[in-house]
N, C-alpha and C. Protein backbone atom coordinates (compact mmCIF):
# COMPACT_ATOMS: atom_id res chain seq x y z
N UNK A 1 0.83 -1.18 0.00
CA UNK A 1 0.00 0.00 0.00
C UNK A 1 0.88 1.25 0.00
N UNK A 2 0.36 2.51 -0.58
CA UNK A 2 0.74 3.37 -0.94
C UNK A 2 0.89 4.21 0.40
N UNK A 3 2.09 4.72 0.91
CA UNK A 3 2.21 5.90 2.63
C UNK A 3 2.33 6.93 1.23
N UNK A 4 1.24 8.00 1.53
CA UNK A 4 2.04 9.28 1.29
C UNK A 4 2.92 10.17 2.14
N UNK A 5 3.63 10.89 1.14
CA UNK A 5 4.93 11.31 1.91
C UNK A 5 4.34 13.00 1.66
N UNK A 6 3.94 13.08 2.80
CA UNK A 6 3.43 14.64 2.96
C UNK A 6 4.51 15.60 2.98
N UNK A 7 5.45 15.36 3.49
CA UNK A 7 7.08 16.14 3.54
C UNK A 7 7.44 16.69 2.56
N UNK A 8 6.97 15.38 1.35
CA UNK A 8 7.54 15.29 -0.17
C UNK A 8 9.22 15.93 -0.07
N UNK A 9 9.46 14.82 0.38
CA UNK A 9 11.01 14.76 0.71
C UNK A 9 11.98 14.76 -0.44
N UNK A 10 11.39 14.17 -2.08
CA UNK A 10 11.91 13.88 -3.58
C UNK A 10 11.43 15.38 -4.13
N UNK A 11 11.26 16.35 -3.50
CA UNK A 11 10.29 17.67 -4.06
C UNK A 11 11.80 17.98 -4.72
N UNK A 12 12.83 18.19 -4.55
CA UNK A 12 13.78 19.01 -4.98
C UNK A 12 14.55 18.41 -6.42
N UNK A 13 14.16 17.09 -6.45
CA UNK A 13 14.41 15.84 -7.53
C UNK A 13 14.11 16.95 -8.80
N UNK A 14 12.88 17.39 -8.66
CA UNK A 14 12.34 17.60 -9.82
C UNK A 14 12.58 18.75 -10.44
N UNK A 15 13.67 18.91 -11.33
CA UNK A 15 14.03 20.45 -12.10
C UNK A 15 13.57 19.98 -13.43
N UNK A 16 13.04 19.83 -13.37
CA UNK A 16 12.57 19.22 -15.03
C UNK A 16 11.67 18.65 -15.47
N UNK A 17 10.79 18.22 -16.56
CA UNK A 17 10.42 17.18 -16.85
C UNK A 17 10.46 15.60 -17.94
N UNK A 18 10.44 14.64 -17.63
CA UNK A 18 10.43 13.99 -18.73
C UNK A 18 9.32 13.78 -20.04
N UNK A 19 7.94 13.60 -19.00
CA UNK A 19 6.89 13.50 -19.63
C UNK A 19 5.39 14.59 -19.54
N UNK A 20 5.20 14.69 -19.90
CA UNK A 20 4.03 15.47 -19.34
C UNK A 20 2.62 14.69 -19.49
N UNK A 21 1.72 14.57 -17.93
CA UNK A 21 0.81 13.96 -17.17
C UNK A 21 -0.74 14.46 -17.82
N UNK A 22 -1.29 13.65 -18.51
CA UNK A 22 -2.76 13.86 -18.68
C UNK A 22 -3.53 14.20 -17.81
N UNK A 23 -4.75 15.15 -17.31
CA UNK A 23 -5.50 15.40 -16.51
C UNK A 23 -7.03 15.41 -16.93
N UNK A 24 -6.80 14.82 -17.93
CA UNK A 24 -8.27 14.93 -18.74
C UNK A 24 -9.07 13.71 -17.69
N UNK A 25 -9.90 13.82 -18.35
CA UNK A 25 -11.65 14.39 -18.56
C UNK A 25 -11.71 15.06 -17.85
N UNK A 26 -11.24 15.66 -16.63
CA UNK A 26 -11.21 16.65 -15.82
C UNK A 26 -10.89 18.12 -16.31
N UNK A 27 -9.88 18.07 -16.63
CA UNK A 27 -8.67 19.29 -17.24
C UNK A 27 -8.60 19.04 -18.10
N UNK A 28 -8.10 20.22 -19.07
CA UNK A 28 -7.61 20.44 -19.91
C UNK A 28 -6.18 20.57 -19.97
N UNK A 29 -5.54 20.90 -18.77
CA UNK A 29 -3.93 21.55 -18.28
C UNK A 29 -3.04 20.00 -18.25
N UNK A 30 -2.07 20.13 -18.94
CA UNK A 30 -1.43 18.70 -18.52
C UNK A 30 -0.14 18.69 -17.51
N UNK A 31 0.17 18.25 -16.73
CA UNK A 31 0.95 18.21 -15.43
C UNK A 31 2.64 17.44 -15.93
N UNK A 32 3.63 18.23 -14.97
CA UNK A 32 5.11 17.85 -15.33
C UNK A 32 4.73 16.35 -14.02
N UNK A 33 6.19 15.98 -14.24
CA UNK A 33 6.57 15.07 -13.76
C UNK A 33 6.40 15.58 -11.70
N UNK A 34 7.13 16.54 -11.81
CA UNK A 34 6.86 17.33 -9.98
C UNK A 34 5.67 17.23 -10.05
N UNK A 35 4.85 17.93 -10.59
CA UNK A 35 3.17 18.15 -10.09
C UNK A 35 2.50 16.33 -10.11
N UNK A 36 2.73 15.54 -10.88
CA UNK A 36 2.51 14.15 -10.78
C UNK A 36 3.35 13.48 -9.19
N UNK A 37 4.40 14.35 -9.16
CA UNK A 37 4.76 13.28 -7.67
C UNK A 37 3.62 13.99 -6.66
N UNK A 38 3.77 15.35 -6.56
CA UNK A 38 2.82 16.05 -5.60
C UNK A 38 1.37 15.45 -5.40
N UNK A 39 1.13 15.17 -6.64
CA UNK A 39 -0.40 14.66 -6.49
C UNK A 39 -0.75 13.56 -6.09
N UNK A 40 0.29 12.39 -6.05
CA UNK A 40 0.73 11.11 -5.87
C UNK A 40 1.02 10.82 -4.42
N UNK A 41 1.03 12.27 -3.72
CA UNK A 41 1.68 11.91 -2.10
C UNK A 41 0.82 13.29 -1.38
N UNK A 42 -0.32 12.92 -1.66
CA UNK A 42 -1.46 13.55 -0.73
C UNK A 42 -1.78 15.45 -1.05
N UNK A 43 -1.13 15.93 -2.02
CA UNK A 43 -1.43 17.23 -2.76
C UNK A 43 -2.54 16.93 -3.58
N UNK A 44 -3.20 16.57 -3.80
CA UNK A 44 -4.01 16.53 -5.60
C UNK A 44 -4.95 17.14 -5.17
N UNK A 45 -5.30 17.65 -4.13
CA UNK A 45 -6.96 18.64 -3.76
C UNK A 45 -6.15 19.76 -3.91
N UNK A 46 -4.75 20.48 -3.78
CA UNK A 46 -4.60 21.40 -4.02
C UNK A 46 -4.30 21.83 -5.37
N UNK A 47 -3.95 20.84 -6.43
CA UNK A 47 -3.86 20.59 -7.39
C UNK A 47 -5.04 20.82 -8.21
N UNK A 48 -6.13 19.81 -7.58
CA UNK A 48 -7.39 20.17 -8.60
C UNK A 48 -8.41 21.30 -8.12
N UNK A 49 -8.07 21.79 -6.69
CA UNK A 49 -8.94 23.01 -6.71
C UNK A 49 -8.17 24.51 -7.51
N UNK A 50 -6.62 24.21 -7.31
CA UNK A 50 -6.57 25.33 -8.54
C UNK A 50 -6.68 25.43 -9.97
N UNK A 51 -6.95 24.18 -10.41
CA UNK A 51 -7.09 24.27 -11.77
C UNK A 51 -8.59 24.23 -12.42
N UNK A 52 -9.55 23.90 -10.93
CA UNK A 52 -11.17 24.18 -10.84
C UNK A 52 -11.04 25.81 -11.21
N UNK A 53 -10.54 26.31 -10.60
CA UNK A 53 -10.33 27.93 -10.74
C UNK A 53 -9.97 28.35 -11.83
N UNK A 54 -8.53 27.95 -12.10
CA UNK A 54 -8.03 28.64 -13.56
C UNK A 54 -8.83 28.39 -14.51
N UNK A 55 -9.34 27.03 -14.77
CA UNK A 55 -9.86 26.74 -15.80
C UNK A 55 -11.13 27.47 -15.90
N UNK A 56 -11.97 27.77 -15.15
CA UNK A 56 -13.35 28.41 -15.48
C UNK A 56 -13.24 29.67 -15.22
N UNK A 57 -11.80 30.33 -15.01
CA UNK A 57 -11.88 31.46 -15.03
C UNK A 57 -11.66 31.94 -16.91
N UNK A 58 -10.51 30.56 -17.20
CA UNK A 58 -9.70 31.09 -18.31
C UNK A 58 -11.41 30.62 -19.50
N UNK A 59 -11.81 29.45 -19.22
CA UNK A 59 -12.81 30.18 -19.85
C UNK A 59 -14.53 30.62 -20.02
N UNK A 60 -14.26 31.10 -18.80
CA UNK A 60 -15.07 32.53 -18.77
C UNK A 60 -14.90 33.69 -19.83
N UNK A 61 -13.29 33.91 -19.38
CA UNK A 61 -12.28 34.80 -20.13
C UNK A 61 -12.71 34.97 -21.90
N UNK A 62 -12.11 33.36 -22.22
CA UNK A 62 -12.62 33.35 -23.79
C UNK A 62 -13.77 33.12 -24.12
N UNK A 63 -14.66 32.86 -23.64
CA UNK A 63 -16.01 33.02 -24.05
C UNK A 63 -16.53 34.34 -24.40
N UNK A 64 -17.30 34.18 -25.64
CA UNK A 64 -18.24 35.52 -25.55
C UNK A 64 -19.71 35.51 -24.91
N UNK A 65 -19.53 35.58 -23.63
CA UNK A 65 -20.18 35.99 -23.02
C UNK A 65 -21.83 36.92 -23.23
N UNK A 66 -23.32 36.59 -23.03
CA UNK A 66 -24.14 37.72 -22.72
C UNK A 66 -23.77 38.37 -21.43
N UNK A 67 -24.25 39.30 -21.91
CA UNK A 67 -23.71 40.57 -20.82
C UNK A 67 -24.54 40.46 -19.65
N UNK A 68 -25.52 39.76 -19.99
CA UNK A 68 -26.84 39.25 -18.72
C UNK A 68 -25.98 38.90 -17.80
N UNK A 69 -24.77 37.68 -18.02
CA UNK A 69 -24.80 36.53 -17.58
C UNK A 69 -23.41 37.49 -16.29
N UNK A 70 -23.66 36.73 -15.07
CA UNK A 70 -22.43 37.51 -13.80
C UNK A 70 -21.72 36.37 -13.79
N UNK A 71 -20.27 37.00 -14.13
CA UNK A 71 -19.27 36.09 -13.38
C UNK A 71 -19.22 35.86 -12.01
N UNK A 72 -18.93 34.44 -11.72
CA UNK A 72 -18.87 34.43 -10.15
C UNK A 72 -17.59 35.66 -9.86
N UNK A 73 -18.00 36.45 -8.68
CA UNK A 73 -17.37 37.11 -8.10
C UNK A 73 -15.62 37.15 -7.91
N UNK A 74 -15.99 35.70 -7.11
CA UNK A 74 -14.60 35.18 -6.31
C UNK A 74 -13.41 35.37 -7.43
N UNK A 75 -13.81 34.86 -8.80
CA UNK A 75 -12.76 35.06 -10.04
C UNK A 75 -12.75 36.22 -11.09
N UNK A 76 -13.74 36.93 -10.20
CA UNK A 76 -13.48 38.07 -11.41
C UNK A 76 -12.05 38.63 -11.74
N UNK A 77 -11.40 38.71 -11.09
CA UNK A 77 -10.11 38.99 -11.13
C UNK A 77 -9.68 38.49 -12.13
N UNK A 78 -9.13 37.23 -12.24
CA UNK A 78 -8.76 35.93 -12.32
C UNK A 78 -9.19 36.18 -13.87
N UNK A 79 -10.65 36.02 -14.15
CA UNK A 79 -11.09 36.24 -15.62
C UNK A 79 -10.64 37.48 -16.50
N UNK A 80 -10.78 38.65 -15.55
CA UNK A 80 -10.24 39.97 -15.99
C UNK A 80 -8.65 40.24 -16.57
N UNK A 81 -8.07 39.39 -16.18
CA UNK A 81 -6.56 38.79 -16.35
C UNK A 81 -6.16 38.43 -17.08
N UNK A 82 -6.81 36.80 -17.75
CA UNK A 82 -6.90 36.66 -18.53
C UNK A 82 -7.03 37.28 -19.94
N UNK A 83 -8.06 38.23 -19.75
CA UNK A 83 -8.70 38.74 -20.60
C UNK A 83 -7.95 39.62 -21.41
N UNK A 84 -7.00 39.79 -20.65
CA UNK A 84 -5.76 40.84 -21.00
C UNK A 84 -4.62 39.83 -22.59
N UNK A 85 -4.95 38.92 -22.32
CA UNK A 85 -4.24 37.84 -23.28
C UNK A 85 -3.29 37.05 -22.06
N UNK A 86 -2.83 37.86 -20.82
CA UNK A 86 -1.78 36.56 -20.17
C UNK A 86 -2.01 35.55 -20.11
N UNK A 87 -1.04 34.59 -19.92
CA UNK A 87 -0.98 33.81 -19.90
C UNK A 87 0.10 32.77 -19.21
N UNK A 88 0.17 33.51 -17.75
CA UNK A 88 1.47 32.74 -16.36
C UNK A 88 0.56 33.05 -15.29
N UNK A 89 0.61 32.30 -14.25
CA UNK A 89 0.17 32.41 -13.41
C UNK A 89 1.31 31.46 -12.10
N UNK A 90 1.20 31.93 -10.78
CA UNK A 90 1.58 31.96 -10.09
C UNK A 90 0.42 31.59 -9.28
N UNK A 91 1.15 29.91 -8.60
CA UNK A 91 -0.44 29.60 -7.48
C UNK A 91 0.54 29.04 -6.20
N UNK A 92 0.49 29.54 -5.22
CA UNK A 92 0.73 29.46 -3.76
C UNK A 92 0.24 28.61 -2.96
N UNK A 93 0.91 27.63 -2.23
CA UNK A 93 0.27 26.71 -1.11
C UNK A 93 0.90 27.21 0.57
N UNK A 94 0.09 28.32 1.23
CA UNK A 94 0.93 28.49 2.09
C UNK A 94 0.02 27.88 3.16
N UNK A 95 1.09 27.96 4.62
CA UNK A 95 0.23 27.18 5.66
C UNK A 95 0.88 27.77 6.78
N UNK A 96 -0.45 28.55 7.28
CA UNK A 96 -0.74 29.41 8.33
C UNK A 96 -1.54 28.31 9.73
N UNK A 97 -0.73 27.73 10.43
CA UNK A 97 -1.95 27.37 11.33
C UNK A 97 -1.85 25.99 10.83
N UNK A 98 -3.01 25.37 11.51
CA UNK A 98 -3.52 23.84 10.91
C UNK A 98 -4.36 23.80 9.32
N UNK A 99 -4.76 25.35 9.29
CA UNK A 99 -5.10 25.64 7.67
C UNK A 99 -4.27 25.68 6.79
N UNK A 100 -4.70 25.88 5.33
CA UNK A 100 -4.35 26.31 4.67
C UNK A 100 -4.61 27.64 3.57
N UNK A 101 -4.03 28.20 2.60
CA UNK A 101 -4.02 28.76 1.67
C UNK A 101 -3.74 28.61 0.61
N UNK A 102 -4.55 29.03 -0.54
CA UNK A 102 -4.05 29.05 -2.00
C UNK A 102 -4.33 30.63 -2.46
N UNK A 103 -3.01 31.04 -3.03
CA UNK A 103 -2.67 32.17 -3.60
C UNK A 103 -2.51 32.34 -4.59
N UNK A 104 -3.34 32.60 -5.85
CA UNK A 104 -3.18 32.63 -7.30
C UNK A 104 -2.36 34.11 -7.53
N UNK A 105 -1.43 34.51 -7.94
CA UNK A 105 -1.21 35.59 -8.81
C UNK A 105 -0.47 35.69 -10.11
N UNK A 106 -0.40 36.77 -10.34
CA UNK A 106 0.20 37.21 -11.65
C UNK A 106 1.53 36.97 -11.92
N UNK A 107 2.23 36.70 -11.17
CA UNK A 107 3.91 35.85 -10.71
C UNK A 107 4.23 37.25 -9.91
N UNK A 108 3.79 38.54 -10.32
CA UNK A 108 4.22 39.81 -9.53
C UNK A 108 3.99 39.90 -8.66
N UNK A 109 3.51 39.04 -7.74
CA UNK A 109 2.36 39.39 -6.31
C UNK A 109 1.07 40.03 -6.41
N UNK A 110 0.74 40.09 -8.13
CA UNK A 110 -0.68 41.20 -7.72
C UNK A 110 -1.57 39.68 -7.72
N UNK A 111 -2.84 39.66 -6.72
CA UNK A 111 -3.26 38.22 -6.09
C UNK A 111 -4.57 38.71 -7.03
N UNK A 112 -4.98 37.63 -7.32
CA UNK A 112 -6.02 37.61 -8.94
C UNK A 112 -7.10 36.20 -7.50
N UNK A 113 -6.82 35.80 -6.52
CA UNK A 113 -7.66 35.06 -6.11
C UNK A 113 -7.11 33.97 -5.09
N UNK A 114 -7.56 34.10 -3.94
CA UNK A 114 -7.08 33.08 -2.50
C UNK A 114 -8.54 32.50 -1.69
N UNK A 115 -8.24 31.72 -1.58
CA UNK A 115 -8.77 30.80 -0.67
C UNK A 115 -8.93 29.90 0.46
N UNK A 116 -9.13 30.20 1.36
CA UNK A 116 -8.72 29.69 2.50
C UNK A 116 -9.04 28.21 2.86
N UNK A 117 -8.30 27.23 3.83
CA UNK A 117 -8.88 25.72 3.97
C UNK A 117 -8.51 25.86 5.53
N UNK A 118 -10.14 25.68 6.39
CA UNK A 118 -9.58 25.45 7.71
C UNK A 118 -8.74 24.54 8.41
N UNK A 119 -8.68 23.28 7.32
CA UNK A 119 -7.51 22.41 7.97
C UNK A 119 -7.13 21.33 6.54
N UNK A 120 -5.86 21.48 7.35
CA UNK A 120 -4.86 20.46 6.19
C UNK A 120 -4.15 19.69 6.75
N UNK A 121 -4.03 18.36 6.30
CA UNK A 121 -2.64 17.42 6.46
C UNK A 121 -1.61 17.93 5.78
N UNK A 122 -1.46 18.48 5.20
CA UNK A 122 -0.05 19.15 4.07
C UNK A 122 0.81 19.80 5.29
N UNK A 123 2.29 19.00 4.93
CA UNK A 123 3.08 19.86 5.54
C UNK A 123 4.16 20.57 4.67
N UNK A 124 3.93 20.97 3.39
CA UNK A 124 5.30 21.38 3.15
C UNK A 124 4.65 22.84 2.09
N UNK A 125 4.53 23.78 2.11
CA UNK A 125 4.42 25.06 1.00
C UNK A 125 4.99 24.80 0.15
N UNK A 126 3.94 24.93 -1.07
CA UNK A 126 4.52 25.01 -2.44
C UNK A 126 4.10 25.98 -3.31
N UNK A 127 5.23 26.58 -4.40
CA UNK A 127 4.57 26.90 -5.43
C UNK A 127 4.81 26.43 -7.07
N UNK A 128 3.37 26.67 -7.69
CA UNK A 128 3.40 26.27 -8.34
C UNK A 128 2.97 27.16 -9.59
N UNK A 129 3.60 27.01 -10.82
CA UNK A 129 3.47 27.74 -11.74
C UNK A 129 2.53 27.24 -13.37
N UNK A 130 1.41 28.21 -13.77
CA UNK A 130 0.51 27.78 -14.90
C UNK A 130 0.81 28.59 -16.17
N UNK A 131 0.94 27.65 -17.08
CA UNK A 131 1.61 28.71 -18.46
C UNK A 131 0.60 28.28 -19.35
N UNK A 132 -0.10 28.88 -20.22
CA UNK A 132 -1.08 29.11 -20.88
C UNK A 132 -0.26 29.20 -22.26
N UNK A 133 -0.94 28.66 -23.64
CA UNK A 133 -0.74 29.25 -24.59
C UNK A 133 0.56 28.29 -25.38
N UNK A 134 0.96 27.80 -25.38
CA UNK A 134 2.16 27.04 -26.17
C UNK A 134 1.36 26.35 -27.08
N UNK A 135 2.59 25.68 -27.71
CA UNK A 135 1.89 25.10 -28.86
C UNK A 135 2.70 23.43 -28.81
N UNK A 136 2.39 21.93 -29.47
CA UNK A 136 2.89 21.02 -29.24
C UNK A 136 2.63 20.87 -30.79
N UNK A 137 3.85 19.90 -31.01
CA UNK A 137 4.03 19.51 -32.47
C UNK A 137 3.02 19.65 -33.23
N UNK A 138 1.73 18.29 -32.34
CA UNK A 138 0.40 18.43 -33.40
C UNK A 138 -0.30 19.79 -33.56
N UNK A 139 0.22 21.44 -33.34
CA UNK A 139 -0.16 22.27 -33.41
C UNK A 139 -1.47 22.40 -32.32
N UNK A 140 -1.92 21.71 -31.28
CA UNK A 140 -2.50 21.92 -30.17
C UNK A 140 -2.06 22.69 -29.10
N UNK A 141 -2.73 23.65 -28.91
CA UNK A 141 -2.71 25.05 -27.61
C UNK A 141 -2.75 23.69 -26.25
N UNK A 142 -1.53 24.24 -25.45
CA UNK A 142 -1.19 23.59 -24.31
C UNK A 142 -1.44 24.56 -23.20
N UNK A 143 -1.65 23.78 -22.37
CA UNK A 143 -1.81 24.21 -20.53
C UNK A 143 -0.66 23.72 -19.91
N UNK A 144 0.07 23.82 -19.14
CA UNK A 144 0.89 23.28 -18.40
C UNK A 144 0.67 23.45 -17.29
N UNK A 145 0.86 22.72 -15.86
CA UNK A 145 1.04 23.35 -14.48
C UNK A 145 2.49 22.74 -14.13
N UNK A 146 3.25 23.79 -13.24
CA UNK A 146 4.33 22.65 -13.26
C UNK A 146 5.23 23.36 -11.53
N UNK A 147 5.94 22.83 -11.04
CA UNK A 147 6.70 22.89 -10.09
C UNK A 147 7.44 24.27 -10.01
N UNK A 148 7.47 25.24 -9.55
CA UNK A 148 8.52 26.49 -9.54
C UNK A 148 10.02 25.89 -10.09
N UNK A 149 10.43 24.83 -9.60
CA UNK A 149 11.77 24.09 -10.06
C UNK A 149 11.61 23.72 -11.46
N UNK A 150 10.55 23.61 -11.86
CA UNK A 150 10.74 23.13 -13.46
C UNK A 150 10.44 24.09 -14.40
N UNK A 151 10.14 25.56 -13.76
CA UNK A 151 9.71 26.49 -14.57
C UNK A 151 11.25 26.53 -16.10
């Protein structure tokens, strides 16, 4: 049976990737080799609640939208950002307390969206970085999420 290693003691292993990790039917974003160990050793709720976010912010973003229709609040930011054409993002796992935090920003510190978790098993802060927009041989627009070390 599988112990996760909450420490994620192999976190520093990862400057790179070999392969990059499917997240589909879920996602669209495909994951490095770091974000696959993270998710593998008790991270993957922090994993898939930020990419619950990015993704319906990013498209919110590209959608054309009726003007009827309100973005949820919490991401207006987040969509507004987008909207600009960027395409990096900067997402934060910090841990205040027995809680936690997730800190989305612009990589500058300007915070596009946080969220608080009154309690976590996670012991180790991470960040993690989302690049929007590439392109892969078969000419398909890529998502990436990937480890600050593998940026």
């Amino acid at each position: 049976m599988h112990e996760d290693d909450l420490e994620l003691k192999d976190l520093n292993n990862y400057t790179g990737t070999e392969a990059y990790h499917s997240l589909r039917p879920m996602f669209k974003t495909v994951a490095t080799d770091g974000v696959a160990y993270i998710m593998q050793n008790g991270y993957s709720w922090f994993v898939t609640d930020a990419l619950a976010v990015i993704e319906r912010a990013k498209l919110d973003a590209d959608a054309k939208l009726d003007e009827r229709l309100v973005i949820e609040p919490a991401i207006e930011k987040l969509v507004q950002y987008f909207k600009t054409g960027e395409d990096f993002l900067s997402i934060k796992l910090e841990l205040p307390g027995e809680g936690a935090k997730m800190v989305i920003t612009d990589g500058d510190e300007n915070v596009l969206y946080t969220q608080d978790y009154d309690y976590t098993s996670a012991k180790k802060e991470l960040q993690l970085f989302y690049q929007s927009g590439g392109e892969m041989d078969s000419g398909k627009v890529y998502h990436v999420l990937m480890l600050s070390g593998e940026y």
